[in-house]
C-alpha atoms as a PDB file:
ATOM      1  CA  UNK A   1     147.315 161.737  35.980  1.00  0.00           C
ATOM      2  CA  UNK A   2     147.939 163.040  39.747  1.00  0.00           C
ATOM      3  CA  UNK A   3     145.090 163.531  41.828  1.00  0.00           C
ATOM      4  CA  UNK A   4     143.814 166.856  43.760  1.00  0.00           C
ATOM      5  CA  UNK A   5     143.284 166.037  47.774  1.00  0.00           C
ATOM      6  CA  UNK A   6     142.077 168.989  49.435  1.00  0.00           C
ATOM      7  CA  UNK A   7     141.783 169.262  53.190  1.00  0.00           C
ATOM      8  CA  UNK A   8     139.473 171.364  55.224  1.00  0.00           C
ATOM      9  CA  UNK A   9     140.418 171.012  59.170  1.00  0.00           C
ATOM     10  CA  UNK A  10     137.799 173.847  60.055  1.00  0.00           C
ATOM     11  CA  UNK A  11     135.182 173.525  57.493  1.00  0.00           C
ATOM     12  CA  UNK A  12     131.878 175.238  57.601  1.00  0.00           C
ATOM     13  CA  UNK A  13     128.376 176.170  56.445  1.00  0.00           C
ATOM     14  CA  UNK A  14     128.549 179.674  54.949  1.00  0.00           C
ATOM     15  CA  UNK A  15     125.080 181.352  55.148  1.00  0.00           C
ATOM     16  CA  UNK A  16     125.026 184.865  52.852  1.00  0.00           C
ATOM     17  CA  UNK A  17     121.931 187.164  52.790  1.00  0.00           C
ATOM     18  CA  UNK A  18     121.264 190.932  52.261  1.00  0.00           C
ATOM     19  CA  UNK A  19     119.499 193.723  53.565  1.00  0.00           C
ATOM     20  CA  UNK A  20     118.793 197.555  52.870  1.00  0.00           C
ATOM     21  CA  UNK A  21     120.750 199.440  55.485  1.00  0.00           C
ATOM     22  CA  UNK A  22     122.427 198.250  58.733  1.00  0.00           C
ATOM     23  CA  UNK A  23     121.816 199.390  62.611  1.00  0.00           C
ATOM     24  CA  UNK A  24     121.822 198.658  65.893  1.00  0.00           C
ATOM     25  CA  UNK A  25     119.170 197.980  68.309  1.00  0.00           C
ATOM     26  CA  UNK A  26     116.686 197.062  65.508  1.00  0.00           C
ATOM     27  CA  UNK A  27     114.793 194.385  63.101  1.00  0.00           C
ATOM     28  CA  UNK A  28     116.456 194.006  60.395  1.00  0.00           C
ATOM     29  CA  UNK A  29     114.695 192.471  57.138  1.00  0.00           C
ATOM     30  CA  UNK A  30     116.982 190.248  55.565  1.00  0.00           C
ATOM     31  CA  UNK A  31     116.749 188.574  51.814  1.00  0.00           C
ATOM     32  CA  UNK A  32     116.201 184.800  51.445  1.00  0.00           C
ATOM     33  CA  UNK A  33     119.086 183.684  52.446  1.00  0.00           C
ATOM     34  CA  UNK A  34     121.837 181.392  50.626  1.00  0.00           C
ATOM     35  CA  UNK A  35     123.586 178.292  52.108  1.00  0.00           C
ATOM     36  CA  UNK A  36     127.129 176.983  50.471  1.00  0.00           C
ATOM     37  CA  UNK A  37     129.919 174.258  51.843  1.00  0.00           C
ATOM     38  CA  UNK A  38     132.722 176.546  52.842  1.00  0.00           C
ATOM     39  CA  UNK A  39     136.524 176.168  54.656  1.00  0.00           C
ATOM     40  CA  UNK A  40     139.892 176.542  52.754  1.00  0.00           C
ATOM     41  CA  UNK A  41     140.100 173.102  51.384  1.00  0.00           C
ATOM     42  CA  UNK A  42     136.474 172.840  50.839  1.00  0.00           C
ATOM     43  CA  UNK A  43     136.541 176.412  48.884  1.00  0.00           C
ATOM     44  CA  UNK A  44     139.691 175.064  46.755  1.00  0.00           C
ATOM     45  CA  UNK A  45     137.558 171.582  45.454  1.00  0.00           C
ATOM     46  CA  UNK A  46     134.142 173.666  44.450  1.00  0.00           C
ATOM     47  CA  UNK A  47     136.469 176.493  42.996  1.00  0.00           C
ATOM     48  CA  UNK A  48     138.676 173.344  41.021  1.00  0.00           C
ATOM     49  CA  UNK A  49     134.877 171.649  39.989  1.00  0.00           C
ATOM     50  CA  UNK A  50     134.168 174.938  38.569  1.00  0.00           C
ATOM     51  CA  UNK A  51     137.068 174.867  36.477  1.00  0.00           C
ATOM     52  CA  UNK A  52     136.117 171.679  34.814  1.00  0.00           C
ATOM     53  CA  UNK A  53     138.728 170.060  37.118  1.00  0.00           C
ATOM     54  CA  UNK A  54     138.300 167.302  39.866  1.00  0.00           C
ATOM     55  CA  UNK A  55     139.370 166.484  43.327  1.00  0.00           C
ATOM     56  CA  UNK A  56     138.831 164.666  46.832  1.00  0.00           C
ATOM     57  CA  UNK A  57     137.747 166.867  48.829  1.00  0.00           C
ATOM     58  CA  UNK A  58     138.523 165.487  52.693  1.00  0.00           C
ATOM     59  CA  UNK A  59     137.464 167.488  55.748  1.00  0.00           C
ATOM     60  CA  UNK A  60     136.311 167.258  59.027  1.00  0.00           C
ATOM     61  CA  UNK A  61     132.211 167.104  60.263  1.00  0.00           C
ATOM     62  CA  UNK A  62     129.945 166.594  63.248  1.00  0.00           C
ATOM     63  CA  UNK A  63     126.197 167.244  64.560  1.00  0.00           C
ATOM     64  CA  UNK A  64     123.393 168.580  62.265  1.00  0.00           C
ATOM     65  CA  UNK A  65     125.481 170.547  60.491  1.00  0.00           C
ATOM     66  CA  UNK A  66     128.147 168.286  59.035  1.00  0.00           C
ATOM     67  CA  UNK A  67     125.607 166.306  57.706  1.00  0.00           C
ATOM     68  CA  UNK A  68     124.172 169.281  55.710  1.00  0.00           C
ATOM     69  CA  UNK A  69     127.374 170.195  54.958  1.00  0.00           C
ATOM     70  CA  UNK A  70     127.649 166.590  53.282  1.00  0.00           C
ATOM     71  CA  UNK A  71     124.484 166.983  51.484  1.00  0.00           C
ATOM     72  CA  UNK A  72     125.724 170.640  49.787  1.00  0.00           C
ATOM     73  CA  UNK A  73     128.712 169.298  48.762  1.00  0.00           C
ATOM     74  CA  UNK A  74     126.847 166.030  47.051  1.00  0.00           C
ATOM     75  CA  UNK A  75     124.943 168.135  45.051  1.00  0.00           C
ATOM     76  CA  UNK A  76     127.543 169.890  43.683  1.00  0.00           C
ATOM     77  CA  UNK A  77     129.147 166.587  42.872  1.00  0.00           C
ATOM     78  CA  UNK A  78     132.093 166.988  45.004  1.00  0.00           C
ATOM     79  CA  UNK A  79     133.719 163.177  45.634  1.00  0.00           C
ATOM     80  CA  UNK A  80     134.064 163.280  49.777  1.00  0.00           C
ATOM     81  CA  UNK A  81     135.929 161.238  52.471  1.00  0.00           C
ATOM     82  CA  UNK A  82     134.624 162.690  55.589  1.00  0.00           C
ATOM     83  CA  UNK A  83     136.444 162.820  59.177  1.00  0.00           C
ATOM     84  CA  UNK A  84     133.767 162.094  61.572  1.00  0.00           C
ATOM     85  CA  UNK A  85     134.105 164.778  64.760  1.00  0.00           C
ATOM     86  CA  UNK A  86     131.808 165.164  68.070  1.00  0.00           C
ATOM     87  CA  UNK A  87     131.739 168.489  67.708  1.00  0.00           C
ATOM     88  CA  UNK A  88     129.420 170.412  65.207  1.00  0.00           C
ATOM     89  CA  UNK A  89     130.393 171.644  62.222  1.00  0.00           C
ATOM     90  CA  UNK A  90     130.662 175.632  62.512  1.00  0.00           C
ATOM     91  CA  UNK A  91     128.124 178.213  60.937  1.00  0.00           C
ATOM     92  CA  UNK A  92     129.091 181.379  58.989  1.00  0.00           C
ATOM     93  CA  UNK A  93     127.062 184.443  58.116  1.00  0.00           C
ATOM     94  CA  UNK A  94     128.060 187.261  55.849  1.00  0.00           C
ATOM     95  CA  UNK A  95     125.679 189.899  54.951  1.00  0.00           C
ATOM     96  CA  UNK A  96     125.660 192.780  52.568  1.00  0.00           C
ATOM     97  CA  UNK A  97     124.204 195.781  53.298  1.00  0.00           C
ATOM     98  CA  UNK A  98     122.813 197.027  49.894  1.00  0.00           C
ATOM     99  CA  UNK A  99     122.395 200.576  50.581  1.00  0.00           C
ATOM    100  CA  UNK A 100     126.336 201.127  50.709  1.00  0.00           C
ATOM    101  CA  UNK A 101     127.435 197.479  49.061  1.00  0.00           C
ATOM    102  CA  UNK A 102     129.563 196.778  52.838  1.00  0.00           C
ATOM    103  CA  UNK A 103     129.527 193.513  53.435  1.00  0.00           C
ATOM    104  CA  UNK A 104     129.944 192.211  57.151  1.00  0.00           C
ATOM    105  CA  UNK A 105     131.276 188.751  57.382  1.00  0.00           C
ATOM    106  CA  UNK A 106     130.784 186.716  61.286  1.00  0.00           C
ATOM    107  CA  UNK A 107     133.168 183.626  61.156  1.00  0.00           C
ATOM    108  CA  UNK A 108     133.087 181.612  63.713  1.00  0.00           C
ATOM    109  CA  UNK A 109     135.543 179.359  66.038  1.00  0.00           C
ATOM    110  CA  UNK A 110     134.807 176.270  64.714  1.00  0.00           C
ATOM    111  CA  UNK A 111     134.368 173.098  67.292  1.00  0.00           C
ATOM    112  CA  UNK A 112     136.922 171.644  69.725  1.00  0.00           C
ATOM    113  CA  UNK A 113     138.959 168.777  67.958  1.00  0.00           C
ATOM    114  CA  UNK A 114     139.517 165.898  69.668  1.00  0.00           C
ATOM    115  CA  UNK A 115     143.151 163.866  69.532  1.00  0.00           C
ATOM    116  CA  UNK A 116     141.861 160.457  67.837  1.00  0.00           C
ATOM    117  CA  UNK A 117     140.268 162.901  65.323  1.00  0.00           C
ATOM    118  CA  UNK A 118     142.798 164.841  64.055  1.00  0.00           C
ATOM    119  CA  UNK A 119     145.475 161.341  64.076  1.00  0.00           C
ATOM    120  CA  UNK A 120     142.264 160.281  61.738  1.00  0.00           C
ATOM    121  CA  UNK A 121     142.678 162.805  59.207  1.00  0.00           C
ATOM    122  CA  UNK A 122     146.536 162.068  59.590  1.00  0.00           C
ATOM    123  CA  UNK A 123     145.793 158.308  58.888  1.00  0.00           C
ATOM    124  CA  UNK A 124     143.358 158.746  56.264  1.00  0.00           C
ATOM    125  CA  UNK A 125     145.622 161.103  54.687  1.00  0.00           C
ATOM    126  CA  UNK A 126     148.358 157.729  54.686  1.00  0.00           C
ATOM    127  CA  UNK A 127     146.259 155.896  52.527  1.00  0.00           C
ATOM    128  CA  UNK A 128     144.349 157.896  50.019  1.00  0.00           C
ATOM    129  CA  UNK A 129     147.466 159.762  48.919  1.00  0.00           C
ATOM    130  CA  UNK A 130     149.935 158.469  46.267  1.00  0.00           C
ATOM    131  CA  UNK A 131     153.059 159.490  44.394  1.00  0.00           C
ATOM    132  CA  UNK A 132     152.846 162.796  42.099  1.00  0.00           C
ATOM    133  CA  UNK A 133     149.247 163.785  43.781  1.00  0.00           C
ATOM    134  CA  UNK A 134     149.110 167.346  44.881  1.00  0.00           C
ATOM    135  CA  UNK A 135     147.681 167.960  48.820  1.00  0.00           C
ATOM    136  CA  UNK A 136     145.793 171.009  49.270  1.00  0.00           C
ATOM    137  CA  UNK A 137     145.357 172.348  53.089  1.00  0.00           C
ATOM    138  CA  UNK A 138     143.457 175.725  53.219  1.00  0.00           C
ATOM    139  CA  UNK A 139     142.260 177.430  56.400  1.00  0.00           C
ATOM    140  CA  UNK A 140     143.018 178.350  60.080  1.00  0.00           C
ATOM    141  CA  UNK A 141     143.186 175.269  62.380  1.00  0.00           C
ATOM    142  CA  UNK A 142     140.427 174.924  64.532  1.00  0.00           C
ATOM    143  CA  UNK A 143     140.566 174.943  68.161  1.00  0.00           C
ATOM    144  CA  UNK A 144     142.265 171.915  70.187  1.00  0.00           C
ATOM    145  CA  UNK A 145     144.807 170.803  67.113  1.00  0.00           C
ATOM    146  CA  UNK A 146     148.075 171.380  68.277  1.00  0.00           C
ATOM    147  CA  UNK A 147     150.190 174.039  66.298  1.00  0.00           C
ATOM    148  CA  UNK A 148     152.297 171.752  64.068  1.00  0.00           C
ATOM    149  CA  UNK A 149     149.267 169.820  62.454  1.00  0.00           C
ATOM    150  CA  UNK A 150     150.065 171.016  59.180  1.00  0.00           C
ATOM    151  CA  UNK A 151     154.043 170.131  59.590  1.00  0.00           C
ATOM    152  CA  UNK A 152     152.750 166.310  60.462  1.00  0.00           C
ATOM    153  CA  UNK A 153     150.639 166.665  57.362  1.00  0.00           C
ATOM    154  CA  UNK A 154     153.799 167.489  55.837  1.00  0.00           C
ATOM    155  CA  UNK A 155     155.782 164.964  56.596  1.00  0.00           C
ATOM    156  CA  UNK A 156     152.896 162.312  55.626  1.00  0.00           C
ATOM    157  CA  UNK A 157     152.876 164.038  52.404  1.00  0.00           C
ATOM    158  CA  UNK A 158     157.229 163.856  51.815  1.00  0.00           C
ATOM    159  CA  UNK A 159     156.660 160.157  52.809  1.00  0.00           C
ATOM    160  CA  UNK A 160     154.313 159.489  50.143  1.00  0.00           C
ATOM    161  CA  UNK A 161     156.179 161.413  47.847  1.00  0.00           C
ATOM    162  CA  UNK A 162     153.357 163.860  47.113  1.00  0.00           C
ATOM    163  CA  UNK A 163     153.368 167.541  46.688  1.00  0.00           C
ATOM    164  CA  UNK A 164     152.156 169.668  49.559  1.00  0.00           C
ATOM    165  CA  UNK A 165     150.173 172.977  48.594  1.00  0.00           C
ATOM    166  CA  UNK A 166     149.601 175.343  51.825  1.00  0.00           C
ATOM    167  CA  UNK A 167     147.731 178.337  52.437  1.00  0.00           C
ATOM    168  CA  UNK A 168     147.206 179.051  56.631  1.00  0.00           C
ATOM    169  CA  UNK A 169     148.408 181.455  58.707  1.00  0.00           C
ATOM    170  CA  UNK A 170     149.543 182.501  62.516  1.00  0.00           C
ATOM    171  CA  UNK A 171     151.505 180.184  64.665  1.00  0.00           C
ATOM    172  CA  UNK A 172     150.260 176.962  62.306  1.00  0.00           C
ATOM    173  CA  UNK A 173     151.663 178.765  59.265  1.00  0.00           C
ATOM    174  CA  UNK A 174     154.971 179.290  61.590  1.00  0.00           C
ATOM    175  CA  UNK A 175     155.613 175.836  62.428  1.00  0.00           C
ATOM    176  CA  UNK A 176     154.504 174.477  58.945  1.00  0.00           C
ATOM    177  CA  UNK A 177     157.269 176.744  57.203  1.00  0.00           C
ATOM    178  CA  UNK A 178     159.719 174.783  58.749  1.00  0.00           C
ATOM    179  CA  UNK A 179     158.599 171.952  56.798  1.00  0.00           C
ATOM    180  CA  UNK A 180     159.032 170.406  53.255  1.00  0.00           C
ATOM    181  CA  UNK A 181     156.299 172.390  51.254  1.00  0.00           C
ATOM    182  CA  UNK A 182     156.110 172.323  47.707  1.00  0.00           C
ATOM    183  CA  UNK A 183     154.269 175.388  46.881  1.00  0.00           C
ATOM    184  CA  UNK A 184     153.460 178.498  49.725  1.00  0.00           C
ATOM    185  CA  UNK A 185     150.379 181.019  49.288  1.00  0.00           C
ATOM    186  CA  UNK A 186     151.121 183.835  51.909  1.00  0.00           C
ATOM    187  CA  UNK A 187     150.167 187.254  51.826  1.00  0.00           C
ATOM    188  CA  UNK A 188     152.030 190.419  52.638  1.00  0.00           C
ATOM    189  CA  UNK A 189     151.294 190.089  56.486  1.00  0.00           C
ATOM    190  CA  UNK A 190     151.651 186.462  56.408  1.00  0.00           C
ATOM    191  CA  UNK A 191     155.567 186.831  54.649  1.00  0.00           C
ATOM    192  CA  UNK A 192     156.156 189.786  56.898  1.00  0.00           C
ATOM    193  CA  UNK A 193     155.584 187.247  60.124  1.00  0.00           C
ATOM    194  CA  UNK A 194     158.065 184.532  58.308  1.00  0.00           C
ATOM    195  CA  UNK A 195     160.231 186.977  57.806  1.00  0.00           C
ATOM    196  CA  UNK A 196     160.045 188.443  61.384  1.00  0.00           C
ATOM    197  CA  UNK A 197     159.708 192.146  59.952  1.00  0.00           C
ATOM    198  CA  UNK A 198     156.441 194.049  60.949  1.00  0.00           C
ATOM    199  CA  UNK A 199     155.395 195.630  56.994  1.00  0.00           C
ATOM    200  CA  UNK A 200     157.149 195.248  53.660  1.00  0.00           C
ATOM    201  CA  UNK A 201     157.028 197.318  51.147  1.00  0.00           C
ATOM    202  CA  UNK A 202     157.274 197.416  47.104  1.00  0.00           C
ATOM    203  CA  UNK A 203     161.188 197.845  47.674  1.00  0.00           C
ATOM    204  CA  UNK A 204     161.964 194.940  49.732  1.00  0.00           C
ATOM    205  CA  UNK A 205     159.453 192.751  48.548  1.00  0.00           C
ATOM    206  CA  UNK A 206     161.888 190.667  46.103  1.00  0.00           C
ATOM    207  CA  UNK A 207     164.790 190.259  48.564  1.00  0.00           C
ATOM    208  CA  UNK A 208     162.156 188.832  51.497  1.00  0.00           C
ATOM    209  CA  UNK A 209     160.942 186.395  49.001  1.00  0.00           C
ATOM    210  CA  UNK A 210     164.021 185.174  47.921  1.00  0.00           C
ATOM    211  CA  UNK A 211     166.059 185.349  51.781  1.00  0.00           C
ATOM    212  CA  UNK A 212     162.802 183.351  52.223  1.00  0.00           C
ATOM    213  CA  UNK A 213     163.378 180.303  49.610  1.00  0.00           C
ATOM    214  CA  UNK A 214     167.102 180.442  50.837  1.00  0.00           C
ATOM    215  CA  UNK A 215     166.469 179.570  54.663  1.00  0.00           C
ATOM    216  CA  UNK A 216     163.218 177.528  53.892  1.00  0.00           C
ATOM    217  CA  UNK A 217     162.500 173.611  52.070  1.00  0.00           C
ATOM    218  CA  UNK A 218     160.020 175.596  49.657  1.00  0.00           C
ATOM    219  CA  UNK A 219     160.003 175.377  46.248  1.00  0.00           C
ATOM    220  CA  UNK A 220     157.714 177.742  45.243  1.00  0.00           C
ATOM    221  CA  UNK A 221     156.551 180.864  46.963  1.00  0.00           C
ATOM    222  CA  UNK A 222     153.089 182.835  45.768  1.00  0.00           C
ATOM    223  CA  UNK A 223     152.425 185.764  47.433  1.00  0.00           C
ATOM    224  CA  UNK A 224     149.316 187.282  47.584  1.00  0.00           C
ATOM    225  CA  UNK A 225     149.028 191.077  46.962  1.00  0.00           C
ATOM    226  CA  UNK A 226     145.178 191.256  46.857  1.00  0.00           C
ATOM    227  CA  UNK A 227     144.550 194.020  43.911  1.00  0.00           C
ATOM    228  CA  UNK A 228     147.613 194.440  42.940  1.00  0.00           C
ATOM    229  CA  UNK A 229     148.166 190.303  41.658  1.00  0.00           C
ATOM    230  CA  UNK A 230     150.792 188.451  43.110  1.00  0.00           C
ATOM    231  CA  UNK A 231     154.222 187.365  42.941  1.00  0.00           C
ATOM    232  CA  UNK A 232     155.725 183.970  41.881  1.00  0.00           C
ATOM    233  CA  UNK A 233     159.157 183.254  43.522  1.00  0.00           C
ATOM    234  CA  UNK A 234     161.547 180.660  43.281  1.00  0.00           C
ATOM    235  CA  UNK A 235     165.047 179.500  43.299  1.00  0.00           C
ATOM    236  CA  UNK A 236     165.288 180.267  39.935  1.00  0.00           C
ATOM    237  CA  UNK A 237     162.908 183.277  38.990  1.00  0.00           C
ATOM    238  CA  UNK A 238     160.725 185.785  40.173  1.00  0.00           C
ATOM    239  CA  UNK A 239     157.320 187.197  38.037  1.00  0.00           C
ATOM    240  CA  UNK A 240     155.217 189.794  39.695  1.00  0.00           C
ATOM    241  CA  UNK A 241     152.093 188.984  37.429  1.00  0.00           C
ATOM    242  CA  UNK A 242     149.009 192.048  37.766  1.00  0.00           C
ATOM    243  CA  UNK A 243     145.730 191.987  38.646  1.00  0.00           C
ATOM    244  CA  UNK A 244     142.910 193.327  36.543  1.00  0.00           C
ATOM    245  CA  UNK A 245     140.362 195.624  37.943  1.00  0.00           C
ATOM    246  CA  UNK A 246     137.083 194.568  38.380  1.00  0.00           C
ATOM    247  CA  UNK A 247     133.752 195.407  40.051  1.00  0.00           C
ATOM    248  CA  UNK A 248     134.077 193.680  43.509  1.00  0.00           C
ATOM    249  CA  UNK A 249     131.003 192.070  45.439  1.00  0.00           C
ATOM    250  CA  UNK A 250     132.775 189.736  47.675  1.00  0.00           C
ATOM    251  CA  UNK A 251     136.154 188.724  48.851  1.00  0.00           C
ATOM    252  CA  UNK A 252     135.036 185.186  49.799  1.00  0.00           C
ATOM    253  CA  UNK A 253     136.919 182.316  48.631  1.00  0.00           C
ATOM    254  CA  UNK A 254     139.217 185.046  46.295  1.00  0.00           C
ATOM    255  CA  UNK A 255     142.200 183.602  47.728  1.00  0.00           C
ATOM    256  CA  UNK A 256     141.077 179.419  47.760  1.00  0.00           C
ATOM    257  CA  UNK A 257     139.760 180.074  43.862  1.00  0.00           C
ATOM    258  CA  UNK A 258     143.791 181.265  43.516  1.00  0.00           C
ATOM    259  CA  UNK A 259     144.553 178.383  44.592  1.00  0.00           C
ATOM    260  CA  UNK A 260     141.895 175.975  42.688  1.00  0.00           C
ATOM    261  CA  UNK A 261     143.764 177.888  39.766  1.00  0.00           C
ATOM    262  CA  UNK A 262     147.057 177.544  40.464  1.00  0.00           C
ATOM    263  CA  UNK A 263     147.010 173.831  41.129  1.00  0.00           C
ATOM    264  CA  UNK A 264     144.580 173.436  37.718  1.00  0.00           C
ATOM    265  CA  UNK A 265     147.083 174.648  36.028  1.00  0.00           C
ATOM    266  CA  UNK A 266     149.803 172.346  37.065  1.00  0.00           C
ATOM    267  CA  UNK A 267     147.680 169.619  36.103  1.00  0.00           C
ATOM    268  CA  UNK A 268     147.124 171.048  32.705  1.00  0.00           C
ATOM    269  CA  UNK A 269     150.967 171.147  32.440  1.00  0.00           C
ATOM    270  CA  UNK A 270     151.053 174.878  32.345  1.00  0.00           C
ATOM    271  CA  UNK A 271     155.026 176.721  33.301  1.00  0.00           C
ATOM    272  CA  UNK A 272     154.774 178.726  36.830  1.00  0.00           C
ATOM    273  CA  UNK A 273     154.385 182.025  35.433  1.00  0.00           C
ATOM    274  CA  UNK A 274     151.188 181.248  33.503  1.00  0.00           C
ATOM    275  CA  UNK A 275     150.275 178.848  36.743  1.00  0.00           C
ATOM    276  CA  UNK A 276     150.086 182.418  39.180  1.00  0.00           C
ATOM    277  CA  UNK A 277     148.531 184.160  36.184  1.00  0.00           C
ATOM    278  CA  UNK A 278     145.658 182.044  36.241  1.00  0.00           C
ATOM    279  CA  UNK A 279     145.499 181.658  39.650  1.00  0.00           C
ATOM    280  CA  UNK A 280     145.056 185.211  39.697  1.00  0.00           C
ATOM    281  CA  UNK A 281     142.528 185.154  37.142  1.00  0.00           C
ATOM    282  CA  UNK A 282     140.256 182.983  39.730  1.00  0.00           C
ATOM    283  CA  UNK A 283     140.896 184.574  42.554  1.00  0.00           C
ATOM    284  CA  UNK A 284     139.674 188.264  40.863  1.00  0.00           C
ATOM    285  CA  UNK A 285     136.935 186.371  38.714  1.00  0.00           C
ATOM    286  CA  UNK A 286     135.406 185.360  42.385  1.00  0.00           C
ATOM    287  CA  UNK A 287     135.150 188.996  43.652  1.00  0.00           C
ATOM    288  CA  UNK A 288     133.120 189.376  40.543  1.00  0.00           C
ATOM    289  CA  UNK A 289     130.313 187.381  42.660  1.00  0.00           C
ATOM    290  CA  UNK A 290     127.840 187.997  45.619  1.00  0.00           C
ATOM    291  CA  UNK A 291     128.617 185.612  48.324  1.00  0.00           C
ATOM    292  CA  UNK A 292     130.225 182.349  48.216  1.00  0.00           C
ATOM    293  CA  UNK A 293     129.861 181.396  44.560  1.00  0.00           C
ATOM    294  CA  UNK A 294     133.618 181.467  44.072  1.00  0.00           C
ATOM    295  CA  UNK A 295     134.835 181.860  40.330  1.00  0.00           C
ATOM    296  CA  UNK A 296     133.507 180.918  37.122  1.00  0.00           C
ATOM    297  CA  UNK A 297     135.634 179.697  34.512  1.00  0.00           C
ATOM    298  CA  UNK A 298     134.496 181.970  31.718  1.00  0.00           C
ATOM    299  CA  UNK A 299     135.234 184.976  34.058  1.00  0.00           C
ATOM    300  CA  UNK A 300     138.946 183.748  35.093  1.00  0.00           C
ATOM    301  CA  UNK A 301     139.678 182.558  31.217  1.00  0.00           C
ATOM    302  CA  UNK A 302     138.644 185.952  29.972  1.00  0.00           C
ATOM    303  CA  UNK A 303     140.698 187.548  32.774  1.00  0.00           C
ATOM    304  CA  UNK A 304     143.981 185.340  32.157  1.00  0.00           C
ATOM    305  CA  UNK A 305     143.260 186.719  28.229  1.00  0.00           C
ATOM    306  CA  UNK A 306     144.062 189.950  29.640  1.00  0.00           C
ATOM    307  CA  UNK A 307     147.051 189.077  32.074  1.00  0.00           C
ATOM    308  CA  UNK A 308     148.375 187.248  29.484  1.00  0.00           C
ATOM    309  CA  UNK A 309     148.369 190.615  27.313  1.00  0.00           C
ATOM    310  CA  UNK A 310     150.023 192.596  30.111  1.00  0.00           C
ATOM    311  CA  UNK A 311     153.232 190.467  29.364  1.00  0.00           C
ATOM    312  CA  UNK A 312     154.537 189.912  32.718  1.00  0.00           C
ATOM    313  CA  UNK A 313     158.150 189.803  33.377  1.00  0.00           C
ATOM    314  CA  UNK A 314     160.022 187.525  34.024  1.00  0.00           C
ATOM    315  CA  UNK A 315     163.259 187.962  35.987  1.00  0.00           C
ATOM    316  CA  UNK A 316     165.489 185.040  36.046  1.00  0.00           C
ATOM    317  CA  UNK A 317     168.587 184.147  38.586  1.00  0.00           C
END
């Protein structure tokens, strides 16, 4: 059985409260407030833990923080191999205001990464993974890693003959694209920048995924299209599969839970199509939630009940 690694390079502590109307220049009265693990990778492991699935979940940590972010993730029984940074750990706040359901969402920078920590993560990355696994990376890079961090992590991953899931964007996303990836989450703004046009649209949607796969080392190509699903492309067929509507009450960690889906499913042994419909399933089943709580897996199987009955097609090249 292959093995999940997820990756977090920019991890954090994501703190969610509420409070009854927002303005400026006064007190607010927030709700107890929540504290969760959060960062792409990190997102991907609780989301795949949820699902009954399993995975190592390796990220970077400093200061006060890192250490609580170690301590959240323990209790959620997350198996950990930690990359120890100078810097503290970064602290998130999101906050809905209940009187019109908005929710404001502060991320911050994240700290400054030194070199001998991110050729750690690179090193570490050498030896825990193995032929067949599947590597996860999920989030912006933080500052101070250079640009092509996530192409190097690429080439550890072709050396060990694993298979490299990634899901990042701006000039990181650029470089890594030029790598050997085995499966690519963008989403419409994220293609349109590979592609080097500035908005696509319904109509050209098909041809810039598969003009993509031609000039790329991808094999598989899921882009996001937020409400409206997502479409699976690859050298061989192309399934727009729809999204369900829901009641939202956060977008946080809709796109990682995709993700957690996704690569469930390929360890359940499920065909692409039904891979993106489940993924999906998760990432709508998590908008379902306040906060950071990310999907549950009777939400995203009763959803993938319903894509499933939508029958989407299939076109094949």
């Amino acid at each position: 059985m292959p093995r999940i690694i997820t990756l977090t390079v920019n991890p954090a502590i994501d703190k969610s409260t509420t409070v009854n109307g927002i303005m400026p220049n006064t007190k607010l009265r927030c709700t107890e407030p929540t504290f969760d693990a959060g960062g792409g990778g990190i997102n991907v492991s609780r989301a795949i833990y949820k699902l009954g699935g399993s995975s190592l979940c390796s990220y970077f940590a400093g200061g006060a923080a890192g250490t609580y972010l170690k301590k959240l993730l323990d209790e959620q029984h997350i198996e950990q191999s930690v990359i120890l940074t100078k810097g503290s750990t970064r602290e998130n706040l999101a906050v809905t205001d209940t009187s019109t359901n908005q929710q404001y969402r502060f991320g911050m920078p994240g700290p400054q990464i030194q070199e001998v920590e991110w050729q750690n993560a690179l090193k570490q990355l050498e030896v825990l993974l193995h032929k067949g696994d599947y590597l996860v990376a999920s989030g912006k890079l933080p500052p101070n890693i250079p640009d092509d961090f996530y192409a190097k992590i690429s080439q550890v991953a072709e050396k060990k003959e694993a298979l490299f899931i990634l899901d990042t964007s701006g000039e990181a996303l650029m470089k890594a694209a030029k790598s050997k990836i085995y499966m690519l989450k963008p989403n419409l703004a994220k293609l349109g920048a590979l592609c080097g046009i500035a908005s696509i649209t319904d109509l050209n949607l098909k041809s810039l995924a598969t003009q993509f796969l031609k000039n790329h080392n991808c094999q598989i190509l899921v882009v996001s299209l937020g409400p409206k699903g997502a479409l699976l492309a690859t050298r061989k067929e192309m399934v727009q599969v729809p999204a369900p509507v829901v009641h939202q009450k956060s977008t946080i960690g809709a796109g990682d839970s995709m993700v957690a889906g996704m690569v469930m499913s390929l360890i359940w042994g499920k065909s692409l199509a039904d891979m993106v419909s489940y993924g999906v399933a998760c990432g709508t089943a998590a908008t379902m939630h306040h906060g950071t709580q990310l999907c549950s897996k009777d939400d995203a199987d009763k959803l993938y009940d319903w894509i499933k009955d939508q029958k989407p097609t299939i076109e094949t090249s």
